[in-house]
C-alpha atoms as a PDB file:
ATOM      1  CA  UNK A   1       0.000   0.000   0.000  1.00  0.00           C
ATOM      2  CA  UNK A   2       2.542   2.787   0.891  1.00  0.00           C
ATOM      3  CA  UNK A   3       4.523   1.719  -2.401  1.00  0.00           C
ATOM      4  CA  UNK A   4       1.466   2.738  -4.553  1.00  0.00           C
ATOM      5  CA  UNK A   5       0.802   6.010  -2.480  1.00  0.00           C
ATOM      6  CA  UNK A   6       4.239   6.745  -3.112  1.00  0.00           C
ATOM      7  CA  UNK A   7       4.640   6.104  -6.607  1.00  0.00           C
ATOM      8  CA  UNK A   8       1.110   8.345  -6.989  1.00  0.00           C
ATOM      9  CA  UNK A   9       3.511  11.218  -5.251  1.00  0.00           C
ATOM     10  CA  UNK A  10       6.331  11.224  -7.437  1.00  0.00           C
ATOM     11  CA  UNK A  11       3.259  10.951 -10.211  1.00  0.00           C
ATOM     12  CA  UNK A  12       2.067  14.634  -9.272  1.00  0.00           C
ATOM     13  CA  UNK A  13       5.430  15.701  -9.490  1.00  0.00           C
ATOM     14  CA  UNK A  14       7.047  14.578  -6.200  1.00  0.00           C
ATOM     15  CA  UNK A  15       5.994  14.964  -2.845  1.00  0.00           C
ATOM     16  CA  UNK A  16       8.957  17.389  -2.234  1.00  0.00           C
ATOM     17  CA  UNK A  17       7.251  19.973  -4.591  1.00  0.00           C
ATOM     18  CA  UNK A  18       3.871  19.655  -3.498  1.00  0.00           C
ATOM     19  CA  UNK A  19       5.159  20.670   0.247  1.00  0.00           C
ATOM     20  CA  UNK A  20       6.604  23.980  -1.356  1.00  0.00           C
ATOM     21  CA  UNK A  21       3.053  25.127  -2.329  1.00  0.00           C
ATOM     22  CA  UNK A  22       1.790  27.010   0.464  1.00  0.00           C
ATOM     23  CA  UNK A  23      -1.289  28.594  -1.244  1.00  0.00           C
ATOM     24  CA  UNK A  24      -2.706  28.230  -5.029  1.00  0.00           C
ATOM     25  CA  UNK A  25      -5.599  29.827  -6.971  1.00  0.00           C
ATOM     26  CA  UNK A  26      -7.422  27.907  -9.548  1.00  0.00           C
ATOM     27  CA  UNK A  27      -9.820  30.068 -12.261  1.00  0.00           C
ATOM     28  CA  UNK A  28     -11.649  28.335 -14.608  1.00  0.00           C
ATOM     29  CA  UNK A  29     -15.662  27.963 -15.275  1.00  0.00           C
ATOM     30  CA  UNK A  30     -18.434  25.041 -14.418  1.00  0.00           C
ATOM     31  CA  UNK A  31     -20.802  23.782 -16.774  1.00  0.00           C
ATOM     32  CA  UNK A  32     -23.656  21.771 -15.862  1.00  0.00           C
ATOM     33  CA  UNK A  33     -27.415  21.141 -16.577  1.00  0.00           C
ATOM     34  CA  UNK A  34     -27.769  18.567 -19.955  1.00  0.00           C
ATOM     35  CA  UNK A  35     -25.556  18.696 -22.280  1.00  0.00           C
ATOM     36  CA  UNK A  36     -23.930  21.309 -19.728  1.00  0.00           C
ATOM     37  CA  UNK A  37     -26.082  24.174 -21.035  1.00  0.00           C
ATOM     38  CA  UNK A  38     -25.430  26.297 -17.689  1.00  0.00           C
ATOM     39  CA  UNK A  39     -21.831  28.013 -17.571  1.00  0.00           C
ATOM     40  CA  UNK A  40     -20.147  29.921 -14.629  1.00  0.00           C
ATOM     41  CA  UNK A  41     -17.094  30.487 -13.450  1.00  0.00           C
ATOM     42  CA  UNK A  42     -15.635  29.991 -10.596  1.00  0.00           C
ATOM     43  CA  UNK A  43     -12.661  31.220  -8.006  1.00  0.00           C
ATOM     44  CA  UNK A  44     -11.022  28.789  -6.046  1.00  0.00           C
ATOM     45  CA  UNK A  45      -8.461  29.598  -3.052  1.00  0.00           C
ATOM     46  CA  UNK A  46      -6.164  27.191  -1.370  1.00  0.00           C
ATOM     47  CA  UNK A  47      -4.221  27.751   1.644  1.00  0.00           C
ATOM     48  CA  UNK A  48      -2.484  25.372   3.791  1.00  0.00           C
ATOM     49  CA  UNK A  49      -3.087  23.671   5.912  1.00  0.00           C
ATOM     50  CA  UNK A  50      -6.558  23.387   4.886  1.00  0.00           C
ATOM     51  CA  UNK A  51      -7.687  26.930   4.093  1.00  0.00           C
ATOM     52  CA  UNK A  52     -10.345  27.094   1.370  1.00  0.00           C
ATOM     53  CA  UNK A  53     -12.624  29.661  -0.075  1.00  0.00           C
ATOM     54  CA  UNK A  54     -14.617  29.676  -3.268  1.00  0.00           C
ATOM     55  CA  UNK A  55     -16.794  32.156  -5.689  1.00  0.00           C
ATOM     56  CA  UNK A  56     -18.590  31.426  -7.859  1.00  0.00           C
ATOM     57  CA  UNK A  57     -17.666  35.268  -9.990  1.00  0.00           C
ATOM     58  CA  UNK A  58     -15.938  38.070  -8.895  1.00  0.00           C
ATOM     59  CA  UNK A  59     -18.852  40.312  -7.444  1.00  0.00           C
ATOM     60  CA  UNK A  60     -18.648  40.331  -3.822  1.00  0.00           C
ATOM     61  CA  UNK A  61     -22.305  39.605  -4.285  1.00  0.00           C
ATOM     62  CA  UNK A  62     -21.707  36.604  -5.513  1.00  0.00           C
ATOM     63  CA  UNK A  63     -22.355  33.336  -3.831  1.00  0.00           C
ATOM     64  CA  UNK A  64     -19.033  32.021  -2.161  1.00  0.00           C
ATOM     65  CA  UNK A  65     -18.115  29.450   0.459  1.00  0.00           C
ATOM     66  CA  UNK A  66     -15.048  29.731   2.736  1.00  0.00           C
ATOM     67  CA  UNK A  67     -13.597  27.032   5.396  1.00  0.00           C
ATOM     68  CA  UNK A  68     -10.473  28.105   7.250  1.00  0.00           C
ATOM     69  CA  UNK A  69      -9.479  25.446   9.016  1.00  0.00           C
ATOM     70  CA  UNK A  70     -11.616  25.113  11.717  1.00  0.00           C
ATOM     71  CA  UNK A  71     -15.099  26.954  10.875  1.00  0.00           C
ATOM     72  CA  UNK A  72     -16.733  27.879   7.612  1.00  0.00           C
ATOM     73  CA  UNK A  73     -19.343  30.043   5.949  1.00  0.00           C
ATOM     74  CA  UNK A  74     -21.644  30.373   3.407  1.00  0.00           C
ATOM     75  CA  UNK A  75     -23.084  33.157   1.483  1.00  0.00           C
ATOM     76  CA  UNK A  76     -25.879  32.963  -0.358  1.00  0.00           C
ATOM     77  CA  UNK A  77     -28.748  35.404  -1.741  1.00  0.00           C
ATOM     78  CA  UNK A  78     -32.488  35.639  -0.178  1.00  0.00           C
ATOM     79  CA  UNK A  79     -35.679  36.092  -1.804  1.00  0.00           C
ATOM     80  CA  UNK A  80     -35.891  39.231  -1.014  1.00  0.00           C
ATOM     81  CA  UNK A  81     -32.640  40.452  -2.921  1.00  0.00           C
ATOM     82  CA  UNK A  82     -30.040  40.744  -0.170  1.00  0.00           C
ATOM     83  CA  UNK A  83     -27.711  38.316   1.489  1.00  0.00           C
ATOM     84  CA  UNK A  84     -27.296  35.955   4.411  1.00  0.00           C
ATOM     85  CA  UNK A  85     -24.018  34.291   5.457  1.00  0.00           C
ATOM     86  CA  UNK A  86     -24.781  31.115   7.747  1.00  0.00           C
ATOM     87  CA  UNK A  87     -22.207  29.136   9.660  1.00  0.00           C
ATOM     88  CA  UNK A  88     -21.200  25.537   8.282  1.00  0.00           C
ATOM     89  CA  UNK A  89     -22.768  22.678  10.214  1.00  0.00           C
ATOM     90  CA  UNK A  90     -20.995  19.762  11.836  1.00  0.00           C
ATOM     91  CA  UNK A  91     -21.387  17.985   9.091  1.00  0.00           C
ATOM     92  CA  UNK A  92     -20.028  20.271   6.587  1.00  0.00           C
ATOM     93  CA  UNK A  93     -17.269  21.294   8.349  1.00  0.00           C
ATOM     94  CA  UNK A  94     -16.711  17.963   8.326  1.00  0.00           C
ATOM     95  CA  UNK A  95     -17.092  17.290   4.547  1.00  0.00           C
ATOM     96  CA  UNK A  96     -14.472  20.559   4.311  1.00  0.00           C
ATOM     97  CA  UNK A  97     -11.571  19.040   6.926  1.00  0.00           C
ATOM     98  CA  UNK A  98     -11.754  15.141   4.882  1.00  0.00           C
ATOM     99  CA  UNK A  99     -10.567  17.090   1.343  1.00  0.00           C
ATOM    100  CA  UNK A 100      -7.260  17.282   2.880  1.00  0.00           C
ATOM    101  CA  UNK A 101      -6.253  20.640   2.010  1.00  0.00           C
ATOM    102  CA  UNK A 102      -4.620  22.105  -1.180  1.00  0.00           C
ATOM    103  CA  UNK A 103      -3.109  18.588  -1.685  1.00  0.00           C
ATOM    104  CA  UNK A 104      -5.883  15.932  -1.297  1.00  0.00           C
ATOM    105  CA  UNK A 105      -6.281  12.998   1.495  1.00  0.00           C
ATOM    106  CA  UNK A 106      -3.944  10.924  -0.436  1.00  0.00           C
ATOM    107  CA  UNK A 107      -0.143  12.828  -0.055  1.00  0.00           C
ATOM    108  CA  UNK A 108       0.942  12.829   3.929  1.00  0.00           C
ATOM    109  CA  UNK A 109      -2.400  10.377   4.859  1.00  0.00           C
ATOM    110  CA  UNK A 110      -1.333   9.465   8.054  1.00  0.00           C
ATOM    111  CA  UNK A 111      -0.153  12.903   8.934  1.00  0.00           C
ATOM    112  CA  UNK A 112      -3.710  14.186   8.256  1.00  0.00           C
ATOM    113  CA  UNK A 113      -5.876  11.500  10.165  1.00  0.00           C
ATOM    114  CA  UNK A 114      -6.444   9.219   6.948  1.00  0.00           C
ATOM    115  CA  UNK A 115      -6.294   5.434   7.085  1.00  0.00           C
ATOM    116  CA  UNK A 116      -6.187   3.868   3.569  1.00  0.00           C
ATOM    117  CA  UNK A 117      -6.457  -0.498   2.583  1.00  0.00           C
ATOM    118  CA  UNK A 118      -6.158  -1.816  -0.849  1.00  0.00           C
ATOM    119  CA  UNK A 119      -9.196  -3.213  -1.955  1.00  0.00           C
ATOM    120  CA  UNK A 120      -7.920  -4.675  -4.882  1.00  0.00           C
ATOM    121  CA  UNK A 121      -7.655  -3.991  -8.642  1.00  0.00           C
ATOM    122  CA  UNK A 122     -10.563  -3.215 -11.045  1.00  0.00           C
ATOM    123  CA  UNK A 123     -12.013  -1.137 -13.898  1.00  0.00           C
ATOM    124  CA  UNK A 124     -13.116   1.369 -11.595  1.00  0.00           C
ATOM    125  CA  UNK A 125     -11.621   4.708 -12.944  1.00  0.00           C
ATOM    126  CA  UNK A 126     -12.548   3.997 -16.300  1.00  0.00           C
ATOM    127  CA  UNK A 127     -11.024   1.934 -19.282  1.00  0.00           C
ATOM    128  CA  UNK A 128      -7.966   1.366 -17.878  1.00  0.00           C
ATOM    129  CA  UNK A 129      -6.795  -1.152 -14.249  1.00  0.00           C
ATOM    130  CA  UNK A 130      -6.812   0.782 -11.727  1.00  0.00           C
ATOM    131  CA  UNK A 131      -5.834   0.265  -7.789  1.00  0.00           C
ATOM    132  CA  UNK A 132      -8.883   0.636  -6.201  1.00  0.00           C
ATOM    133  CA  UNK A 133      -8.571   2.011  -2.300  1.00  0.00           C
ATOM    134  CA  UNK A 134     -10.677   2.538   0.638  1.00  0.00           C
ATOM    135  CA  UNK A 135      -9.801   5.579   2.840  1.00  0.00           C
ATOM    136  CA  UNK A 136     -11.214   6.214   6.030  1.00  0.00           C
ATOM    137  CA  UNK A 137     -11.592  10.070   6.621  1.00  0.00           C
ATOM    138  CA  UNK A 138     -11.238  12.351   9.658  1.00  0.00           C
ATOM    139  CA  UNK A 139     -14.756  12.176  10.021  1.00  0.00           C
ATOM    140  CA  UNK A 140     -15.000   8.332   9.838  1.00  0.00           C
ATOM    141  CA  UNK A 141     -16.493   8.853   6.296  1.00  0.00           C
ATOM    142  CA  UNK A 142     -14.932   6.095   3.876  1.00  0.00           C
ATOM    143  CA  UNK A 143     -14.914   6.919   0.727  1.00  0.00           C
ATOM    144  CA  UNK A 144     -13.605   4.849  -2.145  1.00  0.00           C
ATOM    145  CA  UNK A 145     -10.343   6.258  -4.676  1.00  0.00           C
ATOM    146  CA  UNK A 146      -9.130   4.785  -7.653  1.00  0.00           C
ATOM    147  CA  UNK A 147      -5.537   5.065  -9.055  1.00  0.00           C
ATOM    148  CA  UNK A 148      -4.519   4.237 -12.260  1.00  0.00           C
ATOM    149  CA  UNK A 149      -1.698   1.364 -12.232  1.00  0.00           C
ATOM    150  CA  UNK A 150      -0.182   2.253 -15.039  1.00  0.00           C
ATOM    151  CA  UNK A 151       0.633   5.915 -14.444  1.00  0.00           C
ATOM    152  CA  UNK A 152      -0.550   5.998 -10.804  1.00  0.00           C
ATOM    153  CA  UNK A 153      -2.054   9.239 -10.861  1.00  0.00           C
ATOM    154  CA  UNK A 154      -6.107   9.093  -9.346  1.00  0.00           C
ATOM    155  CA  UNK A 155      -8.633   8.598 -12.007  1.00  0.00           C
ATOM    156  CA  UNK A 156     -12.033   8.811  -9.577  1.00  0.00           C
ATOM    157  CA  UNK A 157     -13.175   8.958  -6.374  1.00  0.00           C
ATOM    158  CA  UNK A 158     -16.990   8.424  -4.719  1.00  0.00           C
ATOM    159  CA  UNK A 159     -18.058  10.285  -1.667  1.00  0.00           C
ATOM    160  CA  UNK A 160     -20.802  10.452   0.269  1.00  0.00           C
ATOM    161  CA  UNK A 161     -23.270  13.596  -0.453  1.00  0.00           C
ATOM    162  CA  UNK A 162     -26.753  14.717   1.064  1.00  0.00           C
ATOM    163  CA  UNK A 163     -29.787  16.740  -1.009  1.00  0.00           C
ATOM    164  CA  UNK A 164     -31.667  19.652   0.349  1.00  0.00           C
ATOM    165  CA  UNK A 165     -34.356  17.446   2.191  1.00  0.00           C
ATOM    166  CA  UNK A 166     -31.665  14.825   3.826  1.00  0.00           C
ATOM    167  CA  UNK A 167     -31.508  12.107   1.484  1.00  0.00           C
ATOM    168  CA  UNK A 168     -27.856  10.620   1.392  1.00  0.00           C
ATOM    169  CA  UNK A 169     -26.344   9.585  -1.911  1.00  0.00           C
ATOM    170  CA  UNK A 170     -23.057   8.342  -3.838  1.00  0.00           C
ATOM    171  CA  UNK A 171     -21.771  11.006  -6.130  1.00  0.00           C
ATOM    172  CA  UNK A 172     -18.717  10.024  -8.529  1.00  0.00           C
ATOM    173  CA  UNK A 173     -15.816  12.889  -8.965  1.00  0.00           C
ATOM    174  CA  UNK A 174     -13.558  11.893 -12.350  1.00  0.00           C
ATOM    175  CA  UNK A 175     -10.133  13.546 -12.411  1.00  0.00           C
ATOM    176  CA  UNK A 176      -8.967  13.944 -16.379  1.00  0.00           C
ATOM    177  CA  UNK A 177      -6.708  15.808 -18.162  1.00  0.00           C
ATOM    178  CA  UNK A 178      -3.691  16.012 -16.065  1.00  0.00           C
ATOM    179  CA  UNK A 179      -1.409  18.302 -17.285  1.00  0.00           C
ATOM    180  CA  UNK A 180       2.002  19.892 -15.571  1.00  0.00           C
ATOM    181  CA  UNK A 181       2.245  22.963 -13.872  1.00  0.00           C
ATOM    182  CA  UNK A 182       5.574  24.258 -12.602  1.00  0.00           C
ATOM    183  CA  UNK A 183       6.631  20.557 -11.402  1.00  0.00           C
ATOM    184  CA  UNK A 184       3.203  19.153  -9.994  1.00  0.00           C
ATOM    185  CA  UNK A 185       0.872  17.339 -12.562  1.00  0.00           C
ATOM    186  CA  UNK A 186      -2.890  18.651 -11.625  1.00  0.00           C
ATOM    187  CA  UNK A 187      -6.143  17.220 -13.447  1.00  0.00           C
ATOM    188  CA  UNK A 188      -8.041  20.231 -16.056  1.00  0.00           C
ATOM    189  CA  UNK A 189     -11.360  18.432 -16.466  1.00  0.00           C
ATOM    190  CA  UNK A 190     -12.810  17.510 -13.027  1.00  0.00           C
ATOM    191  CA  UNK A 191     -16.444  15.840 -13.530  1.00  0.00           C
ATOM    192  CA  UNK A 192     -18.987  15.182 -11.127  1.00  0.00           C
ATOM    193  CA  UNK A 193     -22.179  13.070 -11.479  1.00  0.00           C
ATOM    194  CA  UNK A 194     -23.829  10.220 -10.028  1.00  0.00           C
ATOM    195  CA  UNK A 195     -23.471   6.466 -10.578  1.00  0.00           C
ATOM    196  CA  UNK A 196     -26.986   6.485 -13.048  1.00  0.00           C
ATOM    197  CA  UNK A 197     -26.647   9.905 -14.135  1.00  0.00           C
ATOM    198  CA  UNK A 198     -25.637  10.886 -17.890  1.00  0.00           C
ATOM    199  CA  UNK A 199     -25.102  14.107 -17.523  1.00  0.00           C
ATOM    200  CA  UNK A 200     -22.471  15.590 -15.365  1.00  0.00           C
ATOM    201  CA  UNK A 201     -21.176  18.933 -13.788  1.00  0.00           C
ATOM    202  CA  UNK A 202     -18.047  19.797 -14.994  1.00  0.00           C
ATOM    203  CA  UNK A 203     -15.140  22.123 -13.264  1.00  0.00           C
ATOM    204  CA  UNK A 204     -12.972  23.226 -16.284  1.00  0.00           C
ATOM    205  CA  UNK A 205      -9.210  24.713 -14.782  1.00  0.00           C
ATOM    206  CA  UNK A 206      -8.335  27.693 -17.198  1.00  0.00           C
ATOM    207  CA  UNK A 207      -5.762  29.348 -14.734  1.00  0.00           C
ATOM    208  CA  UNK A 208      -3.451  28.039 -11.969  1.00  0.00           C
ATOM    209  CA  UNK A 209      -1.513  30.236  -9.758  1.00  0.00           C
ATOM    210  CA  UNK A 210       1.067  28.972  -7.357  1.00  0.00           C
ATOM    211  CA  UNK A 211       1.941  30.408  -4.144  1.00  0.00           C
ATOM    212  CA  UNK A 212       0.153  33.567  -4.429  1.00  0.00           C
ATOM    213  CA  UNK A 213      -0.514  35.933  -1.757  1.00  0.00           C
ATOM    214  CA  UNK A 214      -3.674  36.180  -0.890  1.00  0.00           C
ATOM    215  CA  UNK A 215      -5.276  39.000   1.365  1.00  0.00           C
ATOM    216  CA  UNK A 216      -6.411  37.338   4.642  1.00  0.00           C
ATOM    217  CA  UNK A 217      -9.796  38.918   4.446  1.00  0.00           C
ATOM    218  CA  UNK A 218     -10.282  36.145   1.699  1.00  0.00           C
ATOM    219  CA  UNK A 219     -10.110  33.304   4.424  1.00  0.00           C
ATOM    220  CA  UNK A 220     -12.479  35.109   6.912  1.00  0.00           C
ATOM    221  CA  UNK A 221     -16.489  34.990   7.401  1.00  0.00           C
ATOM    222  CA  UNK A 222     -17.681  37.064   4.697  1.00  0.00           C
ATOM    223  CA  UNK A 223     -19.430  40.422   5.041  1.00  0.00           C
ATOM    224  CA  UNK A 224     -22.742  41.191   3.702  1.00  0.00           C
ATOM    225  CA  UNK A 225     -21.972  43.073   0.345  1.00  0.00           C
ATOM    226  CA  UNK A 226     -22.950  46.891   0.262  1.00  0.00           C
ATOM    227  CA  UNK A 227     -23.745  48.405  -3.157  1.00  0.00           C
ATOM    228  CA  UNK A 228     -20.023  48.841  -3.216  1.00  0.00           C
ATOM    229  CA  UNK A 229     -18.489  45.722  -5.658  1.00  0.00           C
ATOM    230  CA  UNK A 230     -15.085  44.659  -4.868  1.00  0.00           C
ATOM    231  CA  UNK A 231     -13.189  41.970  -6.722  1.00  0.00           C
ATOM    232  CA  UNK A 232     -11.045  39.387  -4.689  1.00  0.00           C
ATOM    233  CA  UNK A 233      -7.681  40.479  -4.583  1.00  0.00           C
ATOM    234  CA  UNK A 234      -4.906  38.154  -4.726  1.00  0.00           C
ATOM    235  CA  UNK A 235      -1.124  38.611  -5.656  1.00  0.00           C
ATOM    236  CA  UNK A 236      -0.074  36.158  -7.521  1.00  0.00           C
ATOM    237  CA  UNK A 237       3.926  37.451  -7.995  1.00  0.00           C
ATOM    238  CA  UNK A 238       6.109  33.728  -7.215  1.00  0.00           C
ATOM    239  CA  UNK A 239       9.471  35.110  -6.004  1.00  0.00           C
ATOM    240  CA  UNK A 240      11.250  31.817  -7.786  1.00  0.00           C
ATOM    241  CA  UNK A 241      10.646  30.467 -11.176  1.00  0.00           C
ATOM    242  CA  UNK A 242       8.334  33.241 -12.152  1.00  0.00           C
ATOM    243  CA  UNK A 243       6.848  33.500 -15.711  1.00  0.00           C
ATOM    244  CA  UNK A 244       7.338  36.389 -17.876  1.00  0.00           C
ATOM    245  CA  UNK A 245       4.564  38.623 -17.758  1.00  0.00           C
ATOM    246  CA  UNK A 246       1.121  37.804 -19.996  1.00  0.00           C
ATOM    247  CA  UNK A 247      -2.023  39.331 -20.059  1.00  0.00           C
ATOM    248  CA  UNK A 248      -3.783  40.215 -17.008  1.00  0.00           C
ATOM    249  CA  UNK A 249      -6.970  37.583 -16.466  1.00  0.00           C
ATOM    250  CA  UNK A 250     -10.050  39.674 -16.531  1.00  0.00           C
ATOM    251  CA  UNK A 251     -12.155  38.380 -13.099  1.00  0.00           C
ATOM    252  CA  UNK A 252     -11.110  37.876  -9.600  1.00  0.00           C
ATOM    253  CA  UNK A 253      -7.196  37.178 -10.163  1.00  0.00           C
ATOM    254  CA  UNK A 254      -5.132  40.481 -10.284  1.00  0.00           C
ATOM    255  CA  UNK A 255      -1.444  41.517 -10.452  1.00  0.00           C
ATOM    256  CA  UNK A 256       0.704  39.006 -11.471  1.00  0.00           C
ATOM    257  CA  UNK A 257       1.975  36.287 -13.575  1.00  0.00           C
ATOM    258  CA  UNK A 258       0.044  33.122 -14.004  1.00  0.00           C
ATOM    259  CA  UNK A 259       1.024  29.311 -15.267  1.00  0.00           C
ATOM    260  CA  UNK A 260      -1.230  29.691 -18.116  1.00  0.00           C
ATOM    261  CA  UNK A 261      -2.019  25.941 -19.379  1.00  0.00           C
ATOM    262  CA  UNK A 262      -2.639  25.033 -22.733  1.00  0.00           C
ATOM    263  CA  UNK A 263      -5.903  23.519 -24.267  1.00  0.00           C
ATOM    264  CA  UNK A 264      -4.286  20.087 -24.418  1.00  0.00           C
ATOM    265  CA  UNK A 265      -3.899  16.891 -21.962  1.00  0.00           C
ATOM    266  CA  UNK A 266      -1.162  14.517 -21.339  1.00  0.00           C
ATOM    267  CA  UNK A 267      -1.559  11.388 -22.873  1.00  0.00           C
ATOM    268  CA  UNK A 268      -1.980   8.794 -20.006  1.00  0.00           C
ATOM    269  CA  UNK A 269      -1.897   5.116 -20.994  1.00  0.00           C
END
């Protein structure tokens, strides 16, 4: 077992380089609905050790989420035009503590609470064999994670999810088109559906940034917008192995160089 979790480390570049991201931005948009006929996109921060906040555009209106390591928040519009921020639940906070940070549950397990067992090998992640594992969470969730045993990077995971009235279900997150950025390999395409489902929601990666610096305010319980719009500010200067300048991006990311990623995949056998 820890032979395949390292070999799915040096896979995403090395465990080694992974460790020297302290925070990272992903911009990008989600498409979803058949035939994914609704498109949005999206603003997601990462800051270790398990520092998270999303939006969803960037309005401070806009719907976001944000976890900082030990409580998180929501906000989210009312019916009658303004906007509420609520507290996570138990449950959600969680949901946000199993992720495992910027890095997943599957680099530094132990060190984050996580028990994994090989279940065996199967089809599971798609068309090729894959390693199929069973991790028990922080939570004492178990969710199920497939790695690929030819190039050992993950291919799928299933976790547990609720609806708006209760209802628990299995919903299936695919992990495709891996492609390098500044020595870590991260997946472009991540889709989300379940089991029976055809159509799935899709989180397309545009734009990664690597150890930016982002303003703390961004990992705080958000204040109930004024008429006032701000965007989310985040410097995204790297002090080593910077690229040369390109355009600016046009939403939430500001000032700075990005990795910009081409429209194209690694081919994984």
């Amino acid at each position: 077992m820890q032979q395949i979790l390292e070999r799915h480390a040096a896979a995403r570049g090395g465990a080694e380089v992974w460790h020297k991201i302290q925070t990272m931005a992903w911009t990008g948009h989600i498409e979803s609905g058949p035939g994914g006929i609704s498109k949005h996109p999206f603003l997601l921060m990462f800051r270790r050790p398990a520092a998270t906040a999303s939006k969803s555009s960037a309005r401070a209106s806009a719907p976001c989420e944000v976890f900082d390591g030990t409580m998180g928040w929501k906000q989210r519009p009312t019916s009658q035009g303004t906007f509420e921020v609520k507290e996570y639940g138990a449950e959600e906070i969680g949901f946000a503590r199993d992720a495992g940070g910027l890095d997943g549950p599957l680099l530094d397990s132990k060190a984050k609470g996580i028990s994994i067992a090989l279940e065996g090998i199967d089809f599971g992640g798609g068309n090729h064999r894959a390693y199929h594992l069973k991790l028990t969470l922080p939570s004492g969730q178990v969710r199920d994670d497939w790695i690929d045993a030819e190039s050992f990077l993950e291919r799928r995971y299933d976790r547990v999810t609720r609806n708006a009235v209760g209802a628990t279900g299995i919903v299936s997150v695919y992990l495709r088109n891996y492609r390098p950025s500044m020595g870590s390999l991260m997946p472009l395409l991540i889709e989300t559906g379940r089991p029976a489902s055809r159509d799935t929601d899709k989180m397309i990666v545009e734009k990664i940034a690597l150890n930016p610096t982002f303003d703390n305010a961004q990992f705080t319980r958000p204040t109930v917008p004024s008429a006032r719009r701000h965007g989310a500010m985040v410097n995204t200067h790297v002090a080593t192995g910077q690229l040369a300048p390109r355009p600016r991006p046009r939403a939430a990311l500001k000032n700075g160089a990005f990795d910009f990623l081409e429209n194209r995949s690694m081919k994984l056998s």
